[in-house]
PDB file of N, CA and C in Angstrom:
ATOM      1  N   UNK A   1       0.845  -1.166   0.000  1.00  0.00           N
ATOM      2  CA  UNK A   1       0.000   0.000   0.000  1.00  0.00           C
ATOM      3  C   UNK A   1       0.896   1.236   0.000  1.00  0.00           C
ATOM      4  N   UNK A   2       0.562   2.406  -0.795  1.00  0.00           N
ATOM      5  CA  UNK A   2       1.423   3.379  -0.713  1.00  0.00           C
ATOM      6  C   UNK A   2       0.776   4.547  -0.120  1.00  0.00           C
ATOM      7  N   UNK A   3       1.667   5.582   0.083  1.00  0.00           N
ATOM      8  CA  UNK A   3       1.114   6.794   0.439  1.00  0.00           C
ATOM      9  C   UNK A   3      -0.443   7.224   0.353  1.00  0.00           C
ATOM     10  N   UNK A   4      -0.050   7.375  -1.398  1.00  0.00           N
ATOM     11  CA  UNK A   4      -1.439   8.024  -2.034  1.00  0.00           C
ATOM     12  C   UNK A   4      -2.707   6.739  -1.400  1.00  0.00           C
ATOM     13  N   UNK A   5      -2.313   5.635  -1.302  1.00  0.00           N
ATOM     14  CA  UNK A   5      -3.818   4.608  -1.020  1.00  0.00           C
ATOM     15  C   UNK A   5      -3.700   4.832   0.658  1.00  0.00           C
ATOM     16  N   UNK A   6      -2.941   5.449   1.466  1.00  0.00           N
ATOM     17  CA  UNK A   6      -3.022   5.574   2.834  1.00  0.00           C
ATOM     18  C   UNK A   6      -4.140   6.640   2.675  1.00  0.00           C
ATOM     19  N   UNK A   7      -3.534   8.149   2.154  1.00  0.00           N
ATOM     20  CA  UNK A   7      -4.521   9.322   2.487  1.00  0.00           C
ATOM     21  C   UNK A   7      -5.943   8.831   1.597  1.00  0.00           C
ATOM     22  N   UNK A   8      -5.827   8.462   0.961  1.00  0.00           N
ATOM     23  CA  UNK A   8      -7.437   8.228  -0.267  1.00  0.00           C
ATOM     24  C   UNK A   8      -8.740   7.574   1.153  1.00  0.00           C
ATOM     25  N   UNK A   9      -7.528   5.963   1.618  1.00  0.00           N
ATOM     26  CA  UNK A   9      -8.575   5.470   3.030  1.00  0.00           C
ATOM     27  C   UNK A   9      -8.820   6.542   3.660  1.00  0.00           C
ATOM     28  N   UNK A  10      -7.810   7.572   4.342  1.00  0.00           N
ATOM     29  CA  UNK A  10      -7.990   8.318   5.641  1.00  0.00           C
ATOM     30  C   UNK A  10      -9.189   9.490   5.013  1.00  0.00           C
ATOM     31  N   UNK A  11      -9.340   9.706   3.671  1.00  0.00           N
ATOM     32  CA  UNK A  11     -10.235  10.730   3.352  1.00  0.00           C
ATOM     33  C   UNK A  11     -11.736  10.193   2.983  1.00  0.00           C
ATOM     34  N   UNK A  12     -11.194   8.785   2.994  1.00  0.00           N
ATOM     35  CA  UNK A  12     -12.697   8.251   2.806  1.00  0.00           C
ATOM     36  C   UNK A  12     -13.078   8.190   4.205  1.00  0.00           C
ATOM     37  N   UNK A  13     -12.644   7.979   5.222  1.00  0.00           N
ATOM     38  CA  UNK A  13     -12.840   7.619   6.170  1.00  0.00           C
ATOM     39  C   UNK A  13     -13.720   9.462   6.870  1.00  0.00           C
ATOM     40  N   UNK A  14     -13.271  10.498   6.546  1.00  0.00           N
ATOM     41  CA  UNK A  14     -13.228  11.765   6.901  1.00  0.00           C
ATOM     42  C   UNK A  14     -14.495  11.768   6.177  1.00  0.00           C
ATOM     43  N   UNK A  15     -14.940  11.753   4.645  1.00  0.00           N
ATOM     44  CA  UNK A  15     -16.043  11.711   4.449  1.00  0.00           C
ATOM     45  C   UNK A  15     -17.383  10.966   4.913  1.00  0.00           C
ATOM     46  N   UNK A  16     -16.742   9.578   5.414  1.00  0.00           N
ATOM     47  CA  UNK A  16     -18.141   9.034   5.964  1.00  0.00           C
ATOM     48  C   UNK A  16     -18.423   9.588   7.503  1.00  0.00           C
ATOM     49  N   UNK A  17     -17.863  10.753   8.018  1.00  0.00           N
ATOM     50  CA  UNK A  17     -17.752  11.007   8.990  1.00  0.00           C
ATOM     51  C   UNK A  17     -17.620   9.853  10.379  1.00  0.00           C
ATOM     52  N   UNK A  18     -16.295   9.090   9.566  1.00  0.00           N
ATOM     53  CA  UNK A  18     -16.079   8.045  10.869  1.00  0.00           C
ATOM     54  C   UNK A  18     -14.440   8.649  11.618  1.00  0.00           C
ATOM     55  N   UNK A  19     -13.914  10.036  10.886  1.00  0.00           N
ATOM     56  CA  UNK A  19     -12.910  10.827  11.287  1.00  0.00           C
ATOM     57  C   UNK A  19     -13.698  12.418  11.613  1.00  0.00           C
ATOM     58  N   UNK A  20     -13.263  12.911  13.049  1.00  0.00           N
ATOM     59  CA  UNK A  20     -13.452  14.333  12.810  1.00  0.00           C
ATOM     60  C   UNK A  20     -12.467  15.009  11.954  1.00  0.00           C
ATOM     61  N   UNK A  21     -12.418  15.962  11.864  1.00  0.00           N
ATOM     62  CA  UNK A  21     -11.480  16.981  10.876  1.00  0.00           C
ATOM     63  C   UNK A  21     -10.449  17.319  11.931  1.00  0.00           C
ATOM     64  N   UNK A  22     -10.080  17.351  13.045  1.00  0.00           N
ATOM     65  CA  UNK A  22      -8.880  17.414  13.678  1.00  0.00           C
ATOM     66  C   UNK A  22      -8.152  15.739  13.895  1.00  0.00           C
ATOM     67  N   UNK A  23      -9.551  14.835  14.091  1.00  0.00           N
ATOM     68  CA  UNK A  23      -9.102  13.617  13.871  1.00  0.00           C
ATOM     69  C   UNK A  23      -8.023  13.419  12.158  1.00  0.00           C
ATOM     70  N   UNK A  24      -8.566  13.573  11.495  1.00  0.00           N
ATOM     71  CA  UNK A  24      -8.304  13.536  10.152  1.00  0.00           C
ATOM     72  C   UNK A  24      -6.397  14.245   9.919  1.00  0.00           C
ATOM     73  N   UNK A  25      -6.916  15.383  10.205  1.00  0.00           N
ATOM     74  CA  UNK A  25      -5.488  16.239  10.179  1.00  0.00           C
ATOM     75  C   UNK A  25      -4.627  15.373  10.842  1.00  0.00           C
ATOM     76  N   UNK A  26      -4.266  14.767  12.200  1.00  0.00           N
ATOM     77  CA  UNK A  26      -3.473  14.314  12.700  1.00  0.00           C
ATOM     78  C   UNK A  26      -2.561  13.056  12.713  1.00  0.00           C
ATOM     79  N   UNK A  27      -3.926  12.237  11.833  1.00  0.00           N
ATOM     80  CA  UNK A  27      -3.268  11.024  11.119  1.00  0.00           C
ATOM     81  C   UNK A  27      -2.906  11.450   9.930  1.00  0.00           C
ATOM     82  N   UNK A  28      -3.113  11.879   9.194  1.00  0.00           N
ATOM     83  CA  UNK A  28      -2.729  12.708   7.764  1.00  0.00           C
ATOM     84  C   UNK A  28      -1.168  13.015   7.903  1.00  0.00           C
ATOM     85  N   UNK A  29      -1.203  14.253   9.082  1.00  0.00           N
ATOM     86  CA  UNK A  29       0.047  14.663   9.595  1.00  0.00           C
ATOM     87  C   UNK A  29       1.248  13.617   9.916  1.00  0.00           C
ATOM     88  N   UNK A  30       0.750  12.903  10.445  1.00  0.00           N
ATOM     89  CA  UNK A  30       1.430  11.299  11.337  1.00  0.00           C
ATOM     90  C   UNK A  30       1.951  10.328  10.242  1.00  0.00           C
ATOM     91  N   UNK A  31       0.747  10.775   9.044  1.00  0.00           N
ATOM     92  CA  UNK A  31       1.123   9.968   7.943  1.00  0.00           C
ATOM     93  C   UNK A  31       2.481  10.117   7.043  1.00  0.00           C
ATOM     94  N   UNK A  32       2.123  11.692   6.944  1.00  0.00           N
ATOM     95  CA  UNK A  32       3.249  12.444   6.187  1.00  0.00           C
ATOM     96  C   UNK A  32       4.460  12.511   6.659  1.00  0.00           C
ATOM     97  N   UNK A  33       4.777  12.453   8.276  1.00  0.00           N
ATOM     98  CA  UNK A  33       5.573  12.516   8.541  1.00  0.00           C
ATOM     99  C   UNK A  33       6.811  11.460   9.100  1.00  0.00           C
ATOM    100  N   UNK A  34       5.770  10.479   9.099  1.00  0.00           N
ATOM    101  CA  UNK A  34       5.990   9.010   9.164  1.00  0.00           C
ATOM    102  C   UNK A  34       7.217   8.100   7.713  1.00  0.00           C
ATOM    103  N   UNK A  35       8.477   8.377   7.995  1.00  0.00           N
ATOM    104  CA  UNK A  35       9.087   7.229   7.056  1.00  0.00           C
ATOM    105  C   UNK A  35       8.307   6.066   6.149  1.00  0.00           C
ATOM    106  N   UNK A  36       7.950   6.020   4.985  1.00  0.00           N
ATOM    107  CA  UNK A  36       7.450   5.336   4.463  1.00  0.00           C
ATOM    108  C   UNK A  36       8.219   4.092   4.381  1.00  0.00           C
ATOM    109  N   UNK A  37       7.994   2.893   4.786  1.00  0.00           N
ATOM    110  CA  UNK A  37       8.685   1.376   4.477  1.00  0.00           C
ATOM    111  C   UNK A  37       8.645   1.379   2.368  1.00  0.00           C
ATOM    112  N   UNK A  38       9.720   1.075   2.038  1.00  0.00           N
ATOM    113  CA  UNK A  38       9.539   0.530   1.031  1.00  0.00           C
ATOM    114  C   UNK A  38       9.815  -0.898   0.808  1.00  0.00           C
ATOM    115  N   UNK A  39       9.637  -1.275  -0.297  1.00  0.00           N
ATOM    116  CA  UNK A  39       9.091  -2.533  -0.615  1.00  0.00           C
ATOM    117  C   UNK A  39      11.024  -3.382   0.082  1.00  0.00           C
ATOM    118  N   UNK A  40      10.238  -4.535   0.552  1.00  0.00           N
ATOM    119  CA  UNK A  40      11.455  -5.554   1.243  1.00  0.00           C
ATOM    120  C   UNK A  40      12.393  -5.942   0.166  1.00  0.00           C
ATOM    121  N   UNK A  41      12.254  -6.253  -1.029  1.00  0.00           N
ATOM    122  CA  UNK A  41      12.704  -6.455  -1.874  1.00  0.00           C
ATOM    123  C   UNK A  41      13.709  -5.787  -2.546  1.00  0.00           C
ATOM    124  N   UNK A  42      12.971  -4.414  -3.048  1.00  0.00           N
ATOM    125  CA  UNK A  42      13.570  -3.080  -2.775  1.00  0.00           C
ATOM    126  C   UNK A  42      15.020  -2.764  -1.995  1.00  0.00           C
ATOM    127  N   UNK A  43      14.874  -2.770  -0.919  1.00  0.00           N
ATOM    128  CA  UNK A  43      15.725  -2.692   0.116  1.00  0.00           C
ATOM    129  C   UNK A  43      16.802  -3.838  -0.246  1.00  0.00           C
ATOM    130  N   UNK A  44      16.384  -4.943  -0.306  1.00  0.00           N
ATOM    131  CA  UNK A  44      17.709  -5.909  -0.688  1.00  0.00           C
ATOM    132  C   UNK A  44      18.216  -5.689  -1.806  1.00  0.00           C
ATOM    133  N   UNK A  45      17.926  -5.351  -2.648  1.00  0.00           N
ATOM    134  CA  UNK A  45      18.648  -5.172  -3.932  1.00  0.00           C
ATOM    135  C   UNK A  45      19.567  -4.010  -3.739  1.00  0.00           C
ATOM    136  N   UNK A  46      18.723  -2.997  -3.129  1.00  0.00           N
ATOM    137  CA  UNK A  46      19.554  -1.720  -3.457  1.00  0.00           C
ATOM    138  C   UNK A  46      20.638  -1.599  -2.200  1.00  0.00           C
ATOM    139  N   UNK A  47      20.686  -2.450  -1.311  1.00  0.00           N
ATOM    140  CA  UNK A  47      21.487  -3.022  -0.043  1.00  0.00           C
ATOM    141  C   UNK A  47      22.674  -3.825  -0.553  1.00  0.00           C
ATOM    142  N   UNK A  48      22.722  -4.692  -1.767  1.00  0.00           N
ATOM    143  CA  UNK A  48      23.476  -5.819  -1.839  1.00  0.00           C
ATOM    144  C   UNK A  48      24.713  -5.157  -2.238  1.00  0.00           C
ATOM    145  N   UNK A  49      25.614  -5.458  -1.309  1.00  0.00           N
ATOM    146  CA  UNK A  49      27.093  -5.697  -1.866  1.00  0.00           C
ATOM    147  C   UNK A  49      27.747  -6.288  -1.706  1.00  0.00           C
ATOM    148  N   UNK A  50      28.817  -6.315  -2.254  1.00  0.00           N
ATOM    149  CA  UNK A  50      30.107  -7.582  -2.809  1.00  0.00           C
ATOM    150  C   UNK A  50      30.688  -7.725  -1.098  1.00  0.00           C
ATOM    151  N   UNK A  51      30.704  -9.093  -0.909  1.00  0.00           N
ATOM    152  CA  UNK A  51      32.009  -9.035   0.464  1.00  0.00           C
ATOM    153  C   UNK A  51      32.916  -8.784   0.175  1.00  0.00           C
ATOM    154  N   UNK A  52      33.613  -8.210   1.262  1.00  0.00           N
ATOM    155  CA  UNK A  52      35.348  -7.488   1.196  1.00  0.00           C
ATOM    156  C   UNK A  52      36.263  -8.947   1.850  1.00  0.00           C
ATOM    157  N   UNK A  53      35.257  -9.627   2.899  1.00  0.00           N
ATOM    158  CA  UNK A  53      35.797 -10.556   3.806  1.00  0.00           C
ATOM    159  C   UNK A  53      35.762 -11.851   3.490  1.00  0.00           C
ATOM    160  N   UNK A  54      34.133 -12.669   3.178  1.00  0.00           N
ATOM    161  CA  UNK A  54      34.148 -13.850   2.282  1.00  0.00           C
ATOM    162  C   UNK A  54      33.934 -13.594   1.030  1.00  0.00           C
ATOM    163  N   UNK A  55      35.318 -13.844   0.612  1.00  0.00           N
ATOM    164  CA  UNK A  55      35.135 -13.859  -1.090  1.00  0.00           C
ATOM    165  C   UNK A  55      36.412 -15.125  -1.279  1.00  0.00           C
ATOM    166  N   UNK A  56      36.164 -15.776  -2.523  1.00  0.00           N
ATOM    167  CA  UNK A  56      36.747 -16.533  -3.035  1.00  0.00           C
ATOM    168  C   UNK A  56      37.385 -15.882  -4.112  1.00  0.00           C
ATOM    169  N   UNK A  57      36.262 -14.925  -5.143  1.00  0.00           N
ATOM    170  CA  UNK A  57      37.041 -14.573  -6.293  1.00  0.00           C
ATOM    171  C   UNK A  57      36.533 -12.806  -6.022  1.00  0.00           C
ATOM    172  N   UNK A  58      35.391 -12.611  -6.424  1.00  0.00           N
ATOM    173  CA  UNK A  58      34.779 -11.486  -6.755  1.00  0.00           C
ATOM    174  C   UNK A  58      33.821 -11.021  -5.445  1.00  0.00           C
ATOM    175  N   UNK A  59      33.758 -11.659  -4.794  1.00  0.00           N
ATOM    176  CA  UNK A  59      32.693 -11.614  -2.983  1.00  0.00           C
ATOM    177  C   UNK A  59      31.087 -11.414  -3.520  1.00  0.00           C
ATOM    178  N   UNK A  60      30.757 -12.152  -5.055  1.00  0.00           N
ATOM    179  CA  UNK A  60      29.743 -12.177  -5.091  1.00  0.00           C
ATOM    180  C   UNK A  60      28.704 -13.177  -4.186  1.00  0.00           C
ATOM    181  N   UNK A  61      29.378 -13.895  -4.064  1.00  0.00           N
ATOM    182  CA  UNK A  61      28.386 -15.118  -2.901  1.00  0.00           C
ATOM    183  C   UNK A  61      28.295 -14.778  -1.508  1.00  0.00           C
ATOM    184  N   UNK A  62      29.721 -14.022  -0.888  1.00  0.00           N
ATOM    185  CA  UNK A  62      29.308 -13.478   0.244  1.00  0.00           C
ATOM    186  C   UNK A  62      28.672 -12.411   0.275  1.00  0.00           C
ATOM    187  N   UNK A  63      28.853 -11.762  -0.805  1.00  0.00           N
ATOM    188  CA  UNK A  63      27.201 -10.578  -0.420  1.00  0.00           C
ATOM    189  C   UNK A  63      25.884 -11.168  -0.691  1.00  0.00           C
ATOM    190  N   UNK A  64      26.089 -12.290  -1.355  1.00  0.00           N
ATOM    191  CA  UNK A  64      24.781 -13.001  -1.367  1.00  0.00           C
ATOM    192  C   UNK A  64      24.701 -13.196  -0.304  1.00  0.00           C
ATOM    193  N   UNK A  65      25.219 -13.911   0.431  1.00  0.00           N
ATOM    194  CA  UNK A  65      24.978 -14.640   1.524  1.00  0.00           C
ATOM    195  C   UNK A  65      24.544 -13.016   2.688  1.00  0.00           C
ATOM    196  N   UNK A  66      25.496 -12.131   2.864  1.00  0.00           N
ATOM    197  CA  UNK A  66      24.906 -11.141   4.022  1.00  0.00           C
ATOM    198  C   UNK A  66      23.210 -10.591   3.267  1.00  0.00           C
ATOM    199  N   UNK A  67      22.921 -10.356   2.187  1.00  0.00           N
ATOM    200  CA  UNK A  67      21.537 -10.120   1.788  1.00  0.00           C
ATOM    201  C   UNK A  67      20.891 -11.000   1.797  1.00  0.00           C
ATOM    202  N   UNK A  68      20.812 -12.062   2.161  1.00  0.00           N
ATOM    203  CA  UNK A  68      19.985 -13.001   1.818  1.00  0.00           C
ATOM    204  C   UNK A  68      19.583 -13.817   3.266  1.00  0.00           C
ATOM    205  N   UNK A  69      20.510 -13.815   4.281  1.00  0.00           N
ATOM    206  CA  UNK A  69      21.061 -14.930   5.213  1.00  0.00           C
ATOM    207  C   UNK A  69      21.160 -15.890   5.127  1.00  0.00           C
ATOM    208  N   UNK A  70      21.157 -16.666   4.113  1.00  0.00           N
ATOM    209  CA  UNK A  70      22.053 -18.086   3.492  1.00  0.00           C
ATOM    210  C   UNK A  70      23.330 -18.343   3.617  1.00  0.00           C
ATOM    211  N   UNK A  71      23.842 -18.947   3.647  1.00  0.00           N
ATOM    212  CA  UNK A  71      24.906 -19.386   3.994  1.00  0.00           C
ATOM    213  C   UNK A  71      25.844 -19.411   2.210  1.00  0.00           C
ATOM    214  N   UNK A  72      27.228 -18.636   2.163  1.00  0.00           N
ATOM    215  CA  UNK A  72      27.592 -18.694   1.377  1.00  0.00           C
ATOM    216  C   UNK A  72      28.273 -19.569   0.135  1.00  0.00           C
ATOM    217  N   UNK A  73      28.153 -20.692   1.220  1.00  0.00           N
ATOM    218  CA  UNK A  73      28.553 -22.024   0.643  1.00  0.00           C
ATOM    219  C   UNK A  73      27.946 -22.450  -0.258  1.00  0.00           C
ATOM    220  N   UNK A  74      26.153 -22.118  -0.200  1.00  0.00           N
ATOM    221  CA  UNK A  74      24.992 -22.646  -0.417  1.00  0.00           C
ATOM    222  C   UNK A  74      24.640 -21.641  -1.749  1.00  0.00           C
ATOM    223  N   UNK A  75      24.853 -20.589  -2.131  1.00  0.00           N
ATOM    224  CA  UNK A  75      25.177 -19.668  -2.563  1.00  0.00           C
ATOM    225  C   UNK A  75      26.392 -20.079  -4.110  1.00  0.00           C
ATOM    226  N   UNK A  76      27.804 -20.532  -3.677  1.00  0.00           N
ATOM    227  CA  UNK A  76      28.563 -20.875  -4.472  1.00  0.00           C
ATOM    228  C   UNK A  76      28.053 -22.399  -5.574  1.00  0.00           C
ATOM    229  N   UNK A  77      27.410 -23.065  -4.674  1.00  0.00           N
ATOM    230  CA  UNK A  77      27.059 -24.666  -5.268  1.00  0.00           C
ATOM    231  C   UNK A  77      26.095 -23.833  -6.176  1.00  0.00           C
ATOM    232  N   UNK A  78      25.107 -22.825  -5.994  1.00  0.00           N
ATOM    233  CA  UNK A  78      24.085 -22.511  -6.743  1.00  0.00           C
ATOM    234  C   UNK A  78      24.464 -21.695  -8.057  1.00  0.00           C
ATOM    235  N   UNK A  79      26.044 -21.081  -7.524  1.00  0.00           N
ATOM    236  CA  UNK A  79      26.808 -20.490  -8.926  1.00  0.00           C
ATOM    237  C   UNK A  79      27.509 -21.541  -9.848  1.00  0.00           C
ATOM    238  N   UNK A  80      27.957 -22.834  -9.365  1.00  0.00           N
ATOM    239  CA  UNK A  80      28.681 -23.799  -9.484  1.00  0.00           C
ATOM    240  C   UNK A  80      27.585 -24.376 -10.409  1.00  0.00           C
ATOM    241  N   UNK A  81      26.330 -24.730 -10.042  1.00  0.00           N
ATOM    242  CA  UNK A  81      25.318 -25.653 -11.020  1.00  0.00           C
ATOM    243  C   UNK A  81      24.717 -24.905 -11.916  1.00  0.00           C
ATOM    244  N   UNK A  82      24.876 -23.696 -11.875  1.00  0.00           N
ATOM    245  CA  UNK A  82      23.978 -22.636 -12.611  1.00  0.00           C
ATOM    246  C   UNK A  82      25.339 -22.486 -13.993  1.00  0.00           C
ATOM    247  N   UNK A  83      26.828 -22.255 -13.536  1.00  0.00           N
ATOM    248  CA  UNK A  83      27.766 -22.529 -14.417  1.00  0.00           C
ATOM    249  C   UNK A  83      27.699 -24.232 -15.211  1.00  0.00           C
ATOM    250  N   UNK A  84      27.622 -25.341 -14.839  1.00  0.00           N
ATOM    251  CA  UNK A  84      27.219 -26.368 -15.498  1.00  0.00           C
ATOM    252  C   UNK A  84      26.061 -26.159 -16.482  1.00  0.00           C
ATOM    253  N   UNK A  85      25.345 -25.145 -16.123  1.00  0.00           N
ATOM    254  CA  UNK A  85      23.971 -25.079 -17.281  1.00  0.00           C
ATOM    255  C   UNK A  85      24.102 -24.200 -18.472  1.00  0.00           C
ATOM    256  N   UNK A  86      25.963 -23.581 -18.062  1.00  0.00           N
ATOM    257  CA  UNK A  86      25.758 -22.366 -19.205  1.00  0.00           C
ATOM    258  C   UNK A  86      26.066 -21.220 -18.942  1.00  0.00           C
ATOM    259  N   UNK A  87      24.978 -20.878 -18.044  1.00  0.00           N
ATOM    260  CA  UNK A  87      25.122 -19.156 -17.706  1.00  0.00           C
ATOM    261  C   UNK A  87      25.382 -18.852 -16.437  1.00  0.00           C
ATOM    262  N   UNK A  88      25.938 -19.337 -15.605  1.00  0.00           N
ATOM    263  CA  UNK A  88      26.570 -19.108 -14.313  1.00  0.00           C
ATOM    264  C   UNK A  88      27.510 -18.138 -14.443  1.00  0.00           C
ATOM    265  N   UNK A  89      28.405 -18.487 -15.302  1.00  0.00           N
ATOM    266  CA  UNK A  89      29.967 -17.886 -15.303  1.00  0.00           C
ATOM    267  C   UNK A  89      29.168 -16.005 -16.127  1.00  0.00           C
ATOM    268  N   UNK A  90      28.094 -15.688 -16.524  1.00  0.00           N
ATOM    269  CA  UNK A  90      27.787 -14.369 -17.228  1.00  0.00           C
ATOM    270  C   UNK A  90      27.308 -14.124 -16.044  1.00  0.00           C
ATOM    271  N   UNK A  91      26.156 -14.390 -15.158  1.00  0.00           N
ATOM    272  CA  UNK A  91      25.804 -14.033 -14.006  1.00  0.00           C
ATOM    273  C   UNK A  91      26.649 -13.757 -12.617  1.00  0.00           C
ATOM    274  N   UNK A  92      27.597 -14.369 -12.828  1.00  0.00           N
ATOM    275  CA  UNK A  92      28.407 -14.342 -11.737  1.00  0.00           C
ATOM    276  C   UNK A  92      29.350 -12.434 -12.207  1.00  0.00           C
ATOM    277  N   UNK A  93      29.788 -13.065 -12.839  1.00  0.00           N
ATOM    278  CA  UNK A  93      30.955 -11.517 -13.741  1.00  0.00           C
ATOM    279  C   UNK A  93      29.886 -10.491 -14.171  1.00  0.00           C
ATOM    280  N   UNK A  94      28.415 -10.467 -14.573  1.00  0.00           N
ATOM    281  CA  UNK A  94      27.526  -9.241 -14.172  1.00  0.00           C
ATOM    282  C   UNK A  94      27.356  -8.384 -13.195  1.00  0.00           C
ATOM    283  N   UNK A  95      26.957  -9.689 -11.965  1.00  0.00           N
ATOM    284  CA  UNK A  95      27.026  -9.371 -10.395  1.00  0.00           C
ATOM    285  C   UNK A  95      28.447  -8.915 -10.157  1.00  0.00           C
ATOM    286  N   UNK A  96      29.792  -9.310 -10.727  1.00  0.00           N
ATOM    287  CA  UNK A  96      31.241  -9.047  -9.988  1.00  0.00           C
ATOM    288  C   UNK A  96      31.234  -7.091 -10.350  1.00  0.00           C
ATOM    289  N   UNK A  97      31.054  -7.076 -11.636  1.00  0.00           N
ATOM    290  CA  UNK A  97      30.756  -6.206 -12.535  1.00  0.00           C
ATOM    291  C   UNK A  97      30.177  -4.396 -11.398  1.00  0.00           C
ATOM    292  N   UNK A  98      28.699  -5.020 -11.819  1.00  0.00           N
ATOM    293  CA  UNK A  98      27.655  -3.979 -11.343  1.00  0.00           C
ATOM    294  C   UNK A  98      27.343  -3.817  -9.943  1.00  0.00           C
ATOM    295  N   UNK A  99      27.548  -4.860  -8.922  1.00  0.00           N
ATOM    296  CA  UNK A  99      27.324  -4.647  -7.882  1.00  0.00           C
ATOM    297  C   UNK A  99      28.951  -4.345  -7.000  1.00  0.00           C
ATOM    298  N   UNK A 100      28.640  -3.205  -5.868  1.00  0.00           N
ATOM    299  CA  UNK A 100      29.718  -2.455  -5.978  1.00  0.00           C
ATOM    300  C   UNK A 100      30.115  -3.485  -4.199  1.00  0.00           C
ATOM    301  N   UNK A 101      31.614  -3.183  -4.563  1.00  0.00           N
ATOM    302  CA  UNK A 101      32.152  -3.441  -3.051  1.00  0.00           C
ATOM    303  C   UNK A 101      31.710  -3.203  -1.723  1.00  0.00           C
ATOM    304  N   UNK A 102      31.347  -4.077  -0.468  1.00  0.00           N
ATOM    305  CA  UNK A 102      31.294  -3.286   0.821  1.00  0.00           C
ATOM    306  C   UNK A 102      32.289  -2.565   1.457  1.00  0.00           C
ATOM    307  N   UNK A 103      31.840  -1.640   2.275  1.00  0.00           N
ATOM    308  CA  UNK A 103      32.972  -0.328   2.373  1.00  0.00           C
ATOM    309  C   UNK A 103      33.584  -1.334   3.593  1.00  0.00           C
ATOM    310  N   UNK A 104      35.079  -1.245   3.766  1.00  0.00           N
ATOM    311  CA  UNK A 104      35.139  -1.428   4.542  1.00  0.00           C
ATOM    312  C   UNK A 104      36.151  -0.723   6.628  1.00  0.00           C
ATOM    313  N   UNK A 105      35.479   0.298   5.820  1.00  0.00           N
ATOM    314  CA  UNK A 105      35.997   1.679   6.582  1.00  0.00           C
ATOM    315  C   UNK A 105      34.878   1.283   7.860  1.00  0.00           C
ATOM    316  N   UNK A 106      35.014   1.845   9.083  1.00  0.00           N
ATOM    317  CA  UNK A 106      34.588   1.520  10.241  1.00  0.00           C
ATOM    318  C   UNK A 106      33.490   2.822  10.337  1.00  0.00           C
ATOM    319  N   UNK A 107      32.698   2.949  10.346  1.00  0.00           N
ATOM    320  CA  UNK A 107      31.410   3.623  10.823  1.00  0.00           C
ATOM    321  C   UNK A 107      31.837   4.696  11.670  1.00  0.00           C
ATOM    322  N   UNK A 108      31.676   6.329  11.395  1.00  0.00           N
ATOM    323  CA  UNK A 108      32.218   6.849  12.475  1.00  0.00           C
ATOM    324  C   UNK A 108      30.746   7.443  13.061  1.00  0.00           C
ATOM    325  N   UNK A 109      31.073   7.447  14.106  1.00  0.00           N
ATOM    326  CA  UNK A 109      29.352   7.902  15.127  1.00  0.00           C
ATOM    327  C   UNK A 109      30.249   9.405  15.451  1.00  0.00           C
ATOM    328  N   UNK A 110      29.153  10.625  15.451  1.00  0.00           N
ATOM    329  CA  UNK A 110      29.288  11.797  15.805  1.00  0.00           C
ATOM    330  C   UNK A 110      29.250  12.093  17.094  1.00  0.00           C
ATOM    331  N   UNK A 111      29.508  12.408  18.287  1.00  0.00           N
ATOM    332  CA  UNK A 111      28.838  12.667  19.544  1.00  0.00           C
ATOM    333  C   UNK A 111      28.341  13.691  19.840  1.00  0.00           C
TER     334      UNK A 111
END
């Protein structure tokens, strides 16, 4: 559900008068101001990167493995049989390719 189908309910809701109009404003407000979740999926993709730490060649399986929580082993056999079929070895060097390194600089917190 997105934004626009949040306020559309909350204004239907305002019209059947099952919201007062200060009622209305405040979830509206709450709404708007509220971080929207985007899609889970979303988030993993645009999250995934290469391991710096488990990597064999390119750390495409260990960033599989931290996006995914699979185990990276499980991960390589699936690049390993997917290369027996052909196209493993293009998928693998796409992913080495386009998906970028994890940083591996230490997080600095401000105080």
């Amino acid at each position: 559900m997105s934004i626009a189908d949040d306020l559309t309910r909350l204004e239907q809701l305002r019209d059947r008068a099952s919201l007062s109009a200060d009622e209305f404003q405040r979830a509206k407000n709450k709404l708007l101001n509220t971080p929207y979740p985007t899609e889970p999926v979303l988030q993993g993709i645009n999250g995934l990167r290469r391991s710096a730490t488990d990597r064999w060649l390119g750390g495409v399986c260990g960033g599989l493995a931290n996006s995914t929580g699979m185990e990276a082993w499980v991960w390589r056999i699936v690049f390993a049989v997917m290369m027996c079929m052909g196209f493993g070895f293009i998928a693998y060097l796409v992913l080495w390719i386009f998906v970028p390194l994890e940083s591996r600089l230490p997080l600095l917190h401000s105080s």
